[in-house]
C-alpha atoms as a PDB file:
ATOM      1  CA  UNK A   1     110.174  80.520  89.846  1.00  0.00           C
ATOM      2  CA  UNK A   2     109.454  76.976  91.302  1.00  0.00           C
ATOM      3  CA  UNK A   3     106.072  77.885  92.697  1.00  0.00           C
ATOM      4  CA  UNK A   4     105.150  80.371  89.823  1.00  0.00           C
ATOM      5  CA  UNK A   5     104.886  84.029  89.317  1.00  0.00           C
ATOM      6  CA  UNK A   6     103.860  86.126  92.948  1.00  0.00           C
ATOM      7  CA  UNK A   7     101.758  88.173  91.182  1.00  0.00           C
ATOM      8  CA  UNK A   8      99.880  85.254  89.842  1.00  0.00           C
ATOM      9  CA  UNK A   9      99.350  83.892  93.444  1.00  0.00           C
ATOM     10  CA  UNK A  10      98.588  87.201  95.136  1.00  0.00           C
ATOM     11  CA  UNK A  11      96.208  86.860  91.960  1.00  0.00           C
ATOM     12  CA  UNK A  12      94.813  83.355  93.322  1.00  0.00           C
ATOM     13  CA  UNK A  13      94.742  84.252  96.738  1.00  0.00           C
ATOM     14  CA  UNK A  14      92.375  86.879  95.982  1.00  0.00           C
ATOM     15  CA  UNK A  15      89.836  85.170  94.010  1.00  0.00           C
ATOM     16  CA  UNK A  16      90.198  82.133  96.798  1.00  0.00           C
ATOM     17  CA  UNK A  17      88.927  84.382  99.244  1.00  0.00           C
ATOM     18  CA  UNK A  18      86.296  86.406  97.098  1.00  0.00           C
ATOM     19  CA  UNK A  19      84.482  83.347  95.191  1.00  0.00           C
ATOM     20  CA  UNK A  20      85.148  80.456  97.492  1.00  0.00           C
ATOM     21  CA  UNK A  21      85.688  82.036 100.828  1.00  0.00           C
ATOM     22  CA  UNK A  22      88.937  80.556 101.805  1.00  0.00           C
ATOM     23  CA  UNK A  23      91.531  82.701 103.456  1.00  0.00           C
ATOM     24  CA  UNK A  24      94.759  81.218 102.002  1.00  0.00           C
ATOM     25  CA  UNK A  25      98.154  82.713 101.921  1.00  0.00           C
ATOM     26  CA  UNK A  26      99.798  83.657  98.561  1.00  0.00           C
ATOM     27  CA  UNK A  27     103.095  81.693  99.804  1.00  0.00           C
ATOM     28  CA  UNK A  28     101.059  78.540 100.032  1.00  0.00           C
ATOM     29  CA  UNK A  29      99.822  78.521  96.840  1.00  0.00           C
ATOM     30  CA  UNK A  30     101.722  76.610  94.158  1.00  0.00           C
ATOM     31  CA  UNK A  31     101.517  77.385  90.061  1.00  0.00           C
ATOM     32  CA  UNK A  32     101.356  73.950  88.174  1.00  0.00           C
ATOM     33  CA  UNK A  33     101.448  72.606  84.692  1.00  0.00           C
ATOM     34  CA  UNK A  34      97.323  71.964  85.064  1.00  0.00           C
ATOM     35  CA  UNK A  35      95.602  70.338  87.739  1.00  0.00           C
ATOM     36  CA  UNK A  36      97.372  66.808  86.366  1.00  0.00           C
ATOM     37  CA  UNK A  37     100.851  68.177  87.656  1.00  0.00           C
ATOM     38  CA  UNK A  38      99.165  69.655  90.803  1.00  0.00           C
ATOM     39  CA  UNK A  39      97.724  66.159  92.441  1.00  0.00           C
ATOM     40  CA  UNK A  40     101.053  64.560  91.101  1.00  0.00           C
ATOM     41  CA  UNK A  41     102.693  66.926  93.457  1.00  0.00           C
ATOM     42  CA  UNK A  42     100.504  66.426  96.499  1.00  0.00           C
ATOM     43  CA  UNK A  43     100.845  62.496  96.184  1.00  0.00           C
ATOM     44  CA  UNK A  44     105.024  62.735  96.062  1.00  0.00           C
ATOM     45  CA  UNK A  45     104.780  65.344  99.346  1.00  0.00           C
ATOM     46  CA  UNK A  46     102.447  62.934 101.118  1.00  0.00           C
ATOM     47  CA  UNK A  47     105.124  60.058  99.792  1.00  0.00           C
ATOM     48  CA  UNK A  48     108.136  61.946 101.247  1.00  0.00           C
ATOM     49  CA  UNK A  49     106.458  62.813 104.486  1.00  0.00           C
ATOM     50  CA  UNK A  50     106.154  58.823 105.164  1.00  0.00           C
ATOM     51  CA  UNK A  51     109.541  58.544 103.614  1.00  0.00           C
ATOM     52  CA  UNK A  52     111.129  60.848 106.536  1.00  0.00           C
ATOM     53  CA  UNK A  53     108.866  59.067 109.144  1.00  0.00           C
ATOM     54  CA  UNK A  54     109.698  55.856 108.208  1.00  0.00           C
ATOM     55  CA  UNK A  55     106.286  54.647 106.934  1.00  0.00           C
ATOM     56  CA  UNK A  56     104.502  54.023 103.621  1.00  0.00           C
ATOM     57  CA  UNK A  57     102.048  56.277 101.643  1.00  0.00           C
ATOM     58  CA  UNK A  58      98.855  55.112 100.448  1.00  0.00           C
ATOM     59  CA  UNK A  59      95.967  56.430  98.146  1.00  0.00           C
ATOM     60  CA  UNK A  60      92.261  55.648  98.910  1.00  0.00           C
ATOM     61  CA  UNK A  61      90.205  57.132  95.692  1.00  0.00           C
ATOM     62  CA  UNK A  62      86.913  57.999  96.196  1.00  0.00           C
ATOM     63  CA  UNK A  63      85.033  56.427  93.060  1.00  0.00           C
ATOM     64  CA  UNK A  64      83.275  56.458  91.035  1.00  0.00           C
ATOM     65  CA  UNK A  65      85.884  59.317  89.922  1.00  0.00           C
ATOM     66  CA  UNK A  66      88.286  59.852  86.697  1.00  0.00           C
ATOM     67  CA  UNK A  67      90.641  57.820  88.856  1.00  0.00           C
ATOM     68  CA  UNK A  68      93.382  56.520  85.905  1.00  0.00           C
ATOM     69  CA  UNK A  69      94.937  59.462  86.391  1.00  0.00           C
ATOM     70  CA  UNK A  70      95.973  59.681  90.139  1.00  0.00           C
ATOM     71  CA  UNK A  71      96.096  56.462  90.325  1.00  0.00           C
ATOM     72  CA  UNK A  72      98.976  56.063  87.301  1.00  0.00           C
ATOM     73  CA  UNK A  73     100.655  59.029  89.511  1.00  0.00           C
ATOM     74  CA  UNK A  74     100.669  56.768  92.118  1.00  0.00           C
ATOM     75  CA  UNK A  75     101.997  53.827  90.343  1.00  0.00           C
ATOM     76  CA  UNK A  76     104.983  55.848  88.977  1.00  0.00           C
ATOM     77  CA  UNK A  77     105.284  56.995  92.676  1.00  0.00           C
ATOM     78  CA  UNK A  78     105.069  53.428  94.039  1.00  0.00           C
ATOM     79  CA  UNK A  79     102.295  54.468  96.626  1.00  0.00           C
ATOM     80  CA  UNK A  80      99.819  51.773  96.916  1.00  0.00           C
ATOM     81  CA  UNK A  81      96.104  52.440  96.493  1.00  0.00           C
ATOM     82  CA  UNK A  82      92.369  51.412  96.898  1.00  0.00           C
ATOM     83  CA  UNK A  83      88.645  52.746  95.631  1.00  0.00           C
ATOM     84  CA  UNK A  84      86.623  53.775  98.655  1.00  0.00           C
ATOM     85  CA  UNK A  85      82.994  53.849  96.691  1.00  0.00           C
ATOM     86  CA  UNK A  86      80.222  56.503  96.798  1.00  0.00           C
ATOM     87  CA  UNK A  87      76.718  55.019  97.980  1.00  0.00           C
ATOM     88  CA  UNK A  88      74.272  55.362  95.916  1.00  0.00           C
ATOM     89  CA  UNK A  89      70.496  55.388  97.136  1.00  0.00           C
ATOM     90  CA  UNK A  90      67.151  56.541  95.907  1.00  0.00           C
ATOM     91  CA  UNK A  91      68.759  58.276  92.884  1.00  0.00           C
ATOM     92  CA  UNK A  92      71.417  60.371  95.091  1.00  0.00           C
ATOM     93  CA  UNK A  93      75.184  59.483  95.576  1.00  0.00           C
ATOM     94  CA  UNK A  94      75.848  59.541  99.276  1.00  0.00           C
ATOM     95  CA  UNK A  95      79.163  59.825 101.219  1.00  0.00           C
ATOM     96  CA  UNK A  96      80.712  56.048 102.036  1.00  0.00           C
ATOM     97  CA  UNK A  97      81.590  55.725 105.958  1.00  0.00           C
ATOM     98  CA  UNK A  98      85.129  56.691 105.919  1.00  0.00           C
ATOM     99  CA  UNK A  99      87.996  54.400 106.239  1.00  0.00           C
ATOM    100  CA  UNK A 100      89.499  54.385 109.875  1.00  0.00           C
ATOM    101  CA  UNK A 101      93.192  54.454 110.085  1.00  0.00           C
ATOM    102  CA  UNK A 102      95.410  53.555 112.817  1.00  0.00           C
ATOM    103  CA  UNK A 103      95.240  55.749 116.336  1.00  0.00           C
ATOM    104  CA  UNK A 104      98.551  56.937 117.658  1.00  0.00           C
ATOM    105  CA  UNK A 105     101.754  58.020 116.118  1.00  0.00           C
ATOM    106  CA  UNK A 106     101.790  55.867 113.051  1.00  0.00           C
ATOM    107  CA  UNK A 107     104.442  56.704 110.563  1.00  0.00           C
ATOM    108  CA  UNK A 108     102.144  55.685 107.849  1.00  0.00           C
ATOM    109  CA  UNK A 109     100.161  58.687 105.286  1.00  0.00           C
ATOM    110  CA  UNK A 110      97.194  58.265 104.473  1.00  0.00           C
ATOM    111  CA  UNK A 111      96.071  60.539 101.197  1.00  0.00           C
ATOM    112  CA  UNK A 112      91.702  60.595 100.429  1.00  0.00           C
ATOM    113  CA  UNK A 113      91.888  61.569  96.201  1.00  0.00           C
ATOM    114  CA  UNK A 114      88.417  63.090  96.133  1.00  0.00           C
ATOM    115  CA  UNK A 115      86.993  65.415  93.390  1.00  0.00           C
ATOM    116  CA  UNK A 116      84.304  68.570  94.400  1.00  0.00           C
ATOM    117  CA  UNK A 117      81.680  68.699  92.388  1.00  0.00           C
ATOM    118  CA  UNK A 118      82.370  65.162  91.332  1.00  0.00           C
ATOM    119  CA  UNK A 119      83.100  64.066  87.990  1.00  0.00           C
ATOM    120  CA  UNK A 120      81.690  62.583  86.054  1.00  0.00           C
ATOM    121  CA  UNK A 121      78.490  62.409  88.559  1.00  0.00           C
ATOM    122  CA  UNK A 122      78.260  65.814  88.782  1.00  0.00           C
ATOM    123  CA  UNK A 123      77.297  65.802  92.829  1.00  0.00           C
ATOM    124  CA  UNK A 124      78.314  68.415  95.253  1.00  0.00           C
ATOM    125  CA  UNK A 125      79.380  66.950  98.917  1.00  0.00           C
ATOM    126  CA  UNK A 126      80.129  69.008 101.934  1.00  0.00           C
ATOM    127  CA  UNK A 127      83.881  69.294 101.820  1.00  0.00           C
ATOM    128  CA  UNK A 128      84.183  68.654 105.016  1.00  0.00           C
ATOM    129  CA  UNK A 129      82.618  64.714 105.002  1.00  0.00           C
ATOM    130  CA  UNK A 130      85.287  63.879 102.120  1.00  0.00           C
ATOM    131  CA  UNK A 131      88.206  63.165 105.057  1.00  0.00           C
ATOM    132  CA  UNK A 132      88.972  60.371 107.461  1.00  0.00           C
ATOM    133  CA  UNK A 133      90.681  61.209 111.120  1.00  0.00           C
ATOM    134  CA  UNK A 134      94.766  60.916 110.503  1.00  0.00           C
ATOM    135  CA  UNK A 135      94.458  61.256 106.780  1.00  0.00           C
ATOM    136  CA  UNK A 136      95.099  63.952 104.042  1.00  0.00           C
ATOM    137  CA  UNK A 137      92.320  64.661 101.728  1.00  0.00           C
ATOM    138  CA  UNK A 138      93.767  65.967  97.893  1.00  0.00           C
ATOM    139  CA  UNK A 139      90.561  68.072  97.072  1.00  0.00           C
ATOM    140  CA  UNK A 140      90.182  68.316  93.537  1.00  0.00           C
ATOM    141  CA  UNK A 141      88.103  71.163  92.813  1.00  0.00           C
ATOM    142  CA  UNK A 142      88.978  71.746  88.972  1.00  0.00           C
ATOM    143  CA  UNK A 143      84.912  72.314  88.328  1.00  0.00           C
ATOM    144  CA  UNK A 144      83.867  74.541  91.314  1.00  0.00           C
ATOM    145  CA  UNK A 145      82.116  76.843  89.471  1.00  0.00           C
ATOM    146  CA  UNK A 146      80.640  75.066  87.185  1.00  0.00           C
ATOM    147  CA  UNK A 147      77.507  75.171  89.821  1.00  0.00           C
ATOM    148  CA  UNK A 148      74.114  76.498  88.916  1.00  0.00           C
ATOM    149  CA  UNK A 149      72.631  77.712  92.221  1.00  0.00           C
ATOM    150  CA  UNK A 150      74.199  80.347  95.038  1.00  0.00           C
ATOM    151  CA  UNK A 151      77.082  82.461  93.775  1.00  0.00           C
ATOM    152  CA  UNK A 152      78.019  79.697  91.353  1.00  0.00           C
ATOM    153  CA  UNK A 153      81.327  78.907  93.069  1.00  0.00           C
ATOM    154  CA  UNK A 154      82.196  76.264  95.530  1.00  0.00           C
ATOM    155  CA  UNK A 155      82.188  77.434  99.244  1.00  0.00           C
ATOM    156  CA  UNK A 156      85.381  76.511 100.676  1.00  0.00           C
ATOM    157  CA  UNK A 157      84.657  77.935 103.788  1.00  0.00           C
ATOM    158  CA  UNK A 158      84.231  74.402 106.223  1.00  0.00           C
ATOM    159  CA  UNK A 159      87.660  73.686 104.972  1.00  0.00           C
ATOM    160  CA  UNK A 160      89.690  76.571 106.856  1.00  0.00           C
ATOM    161  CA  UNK A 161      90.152  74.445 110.082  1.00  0.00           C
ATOM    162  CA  UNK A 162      91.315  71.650 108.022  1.00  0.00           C
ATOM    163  CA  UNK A 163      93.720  73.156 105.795  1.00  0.00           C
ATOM    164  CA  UNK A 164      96.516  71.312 107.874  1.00  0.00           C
ATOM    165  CA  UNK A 165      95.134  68.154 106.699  1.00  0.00           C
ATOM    166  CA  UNK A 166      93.705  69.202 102.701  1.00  0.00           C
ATOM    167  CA  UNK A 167      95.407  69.602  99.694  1.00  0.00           C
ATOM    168  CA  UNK A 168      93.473  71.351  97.302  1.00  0.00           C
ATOM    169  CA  UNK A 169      93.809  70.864  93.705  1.00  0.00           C
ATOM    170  CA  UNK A 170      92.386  73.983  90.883  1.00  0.00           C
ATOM    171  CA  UNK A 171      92.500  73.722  87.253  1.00  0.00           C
ATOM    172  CA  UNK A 172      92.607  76.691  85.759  1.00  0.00           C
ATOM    173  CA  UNK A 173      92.564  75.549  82.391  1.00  0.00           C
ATOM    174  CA  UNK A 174      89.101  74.283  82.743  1.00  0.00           C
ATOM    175  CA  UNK A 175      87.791  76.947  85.122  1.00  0.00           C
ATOM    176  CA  UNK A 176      88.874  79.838  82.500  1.00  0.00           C
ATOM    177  CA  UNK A 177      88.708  77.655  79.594  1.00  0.00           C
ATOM    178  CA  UNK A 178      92.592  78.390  78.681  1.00  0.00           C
ATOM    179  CA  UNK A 179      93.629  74.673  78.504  1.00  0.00           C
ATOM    180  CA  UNK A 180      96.441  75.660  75.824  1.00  0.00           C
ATOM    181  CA  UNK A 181      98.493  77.368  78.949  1.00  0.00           C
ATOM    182  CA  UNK A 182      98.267  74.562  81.061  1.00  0.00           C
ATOM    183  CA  UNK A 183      97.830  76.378  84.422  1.00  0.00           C
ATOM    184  CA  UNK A 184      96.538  74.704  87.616  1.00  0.00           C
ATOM    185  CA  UNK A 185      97.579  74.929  91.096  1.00  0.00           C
ATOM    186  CA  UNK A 186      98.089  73.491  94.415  1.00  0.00           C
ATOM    187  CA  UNK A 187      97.768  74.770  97.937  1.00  0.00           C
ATOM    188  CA  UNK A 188      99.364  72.299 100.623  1.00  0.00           C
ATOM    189  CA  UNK A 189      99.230  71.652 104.253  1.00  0.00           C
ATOM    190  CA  UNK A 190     101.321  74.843 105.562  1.00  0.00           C
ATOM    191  CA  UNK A 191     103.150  72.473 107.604  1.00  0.00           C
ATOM    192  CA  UNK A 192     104.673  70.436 104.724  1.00  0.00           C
ATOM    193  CA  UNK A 193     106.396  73.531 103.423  1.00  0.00           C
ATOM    194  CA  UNK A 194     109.790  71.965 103.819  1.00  0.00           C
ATOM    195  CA  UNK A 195     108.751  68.483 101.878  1.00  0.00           C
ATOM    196  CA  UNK A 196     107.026  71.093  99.238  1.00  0.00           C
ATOM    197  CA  UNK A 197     110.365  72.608  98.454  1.00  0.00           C
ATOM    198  CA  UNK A 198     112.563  68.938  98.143  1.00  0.00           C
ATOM    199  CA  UNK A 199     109.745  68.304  95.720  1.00  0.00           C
ATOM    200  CA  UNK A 200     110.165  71.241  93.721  1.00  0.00           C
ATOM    201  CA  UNK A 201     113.642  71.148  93.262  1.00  0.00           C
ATOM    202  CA  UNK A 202     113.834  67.381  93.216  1.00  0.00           C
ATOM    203  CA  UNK A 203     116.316  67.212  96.862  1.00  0.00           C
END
């Protein structure tokens, strides 16, 4: 099926709740080839959502990141992009003052590419700072529990009021170690449901 096996997202759902406590519906939840097809995905929904508004789609990557790849995506998808650069002070990487996008009804998307635990600096931010007002964040959070304090998983739980403005972006390959199956996922803005579908079957 287009957005995978239900079993394997009643699966997801599950362990989204019970390691990262995030309530997320099973429908919402898209199987990918890895996390590589899953931000692809999120970048061409944000691109037809300013398509059907009559605006443009742009990506701001938070850096230092492994940016070639989403930002190659974005190239093939002719969506402009920038860096929006981590601050780093007194041996700690600290969360950049936000870019500020036009107030109103601006046809324009916005999309924040930001990665949770970061790679390759290996810092944890709050979630809920990596997000501007009248943007979409694409959470990448392919090495959430790959953390050494707490329950070892990343705690999604700040997020839940925002899901109508995050994507968020899992790797399962990494997080299970099974990189030959290529498995990642995607769970979108509810509310994009409709441009979800035209991307999966290419309308």
């Amino acid at each position: 099926p287009d957005r995978g096996f239900r079993t394997l997202r009643d699966e997801i759902a599950e362990y989204l709740g019970r390691h990262n406590h995030l309530s997320v519906d099973a429908e919402n939840i898209l199987i990918t080839q890895g996390g590589t097809q899953a931000i692809l995905v999120a970048q061409a929904i944000g691109k037809l959502l300013a398509d059907a508004r009559g605006g443009s789609a742009c990506l701001h990557c938070l850096t230092p990141t492994w940016m070639k790849l989403p930002v190659n995506q974005a190239k093939i998808l002719g969506v402009p992009h920038d860096v929006v650069p981590f601050i780093f002070r007194d041996g700690t990487w600290i969360v950049p003052p936000m870019p500020q996008f036009q107030d109103g009804d601006s046809p324009d998307v916005h999309m924040l590419f930001a990665v949770d635990p970061a790679n390759p600096i290996g810092q944890v931010f709050p979630a809920a700072e990596l997000r501007s007002p009248r943007a979409f964040t694409i959470l990448d959070i392919t090495y959430e529990s790959m953390l050494y304090d707490g329950d070892g998983h990343l705690n999604l739980s700040e997020v839940a009021p925002l899901v109508e403005s995050t994507f968020i972006v899992v790797s399962l390959s990494k997080t299970f170690a099974i990189t030959g199956l290529r498995i990642g996922l995607l769970v979108p803005p509810p509310s994009l449901a409709a441009h979800r579908a035209n991307v999966l079957t290419g309308h």
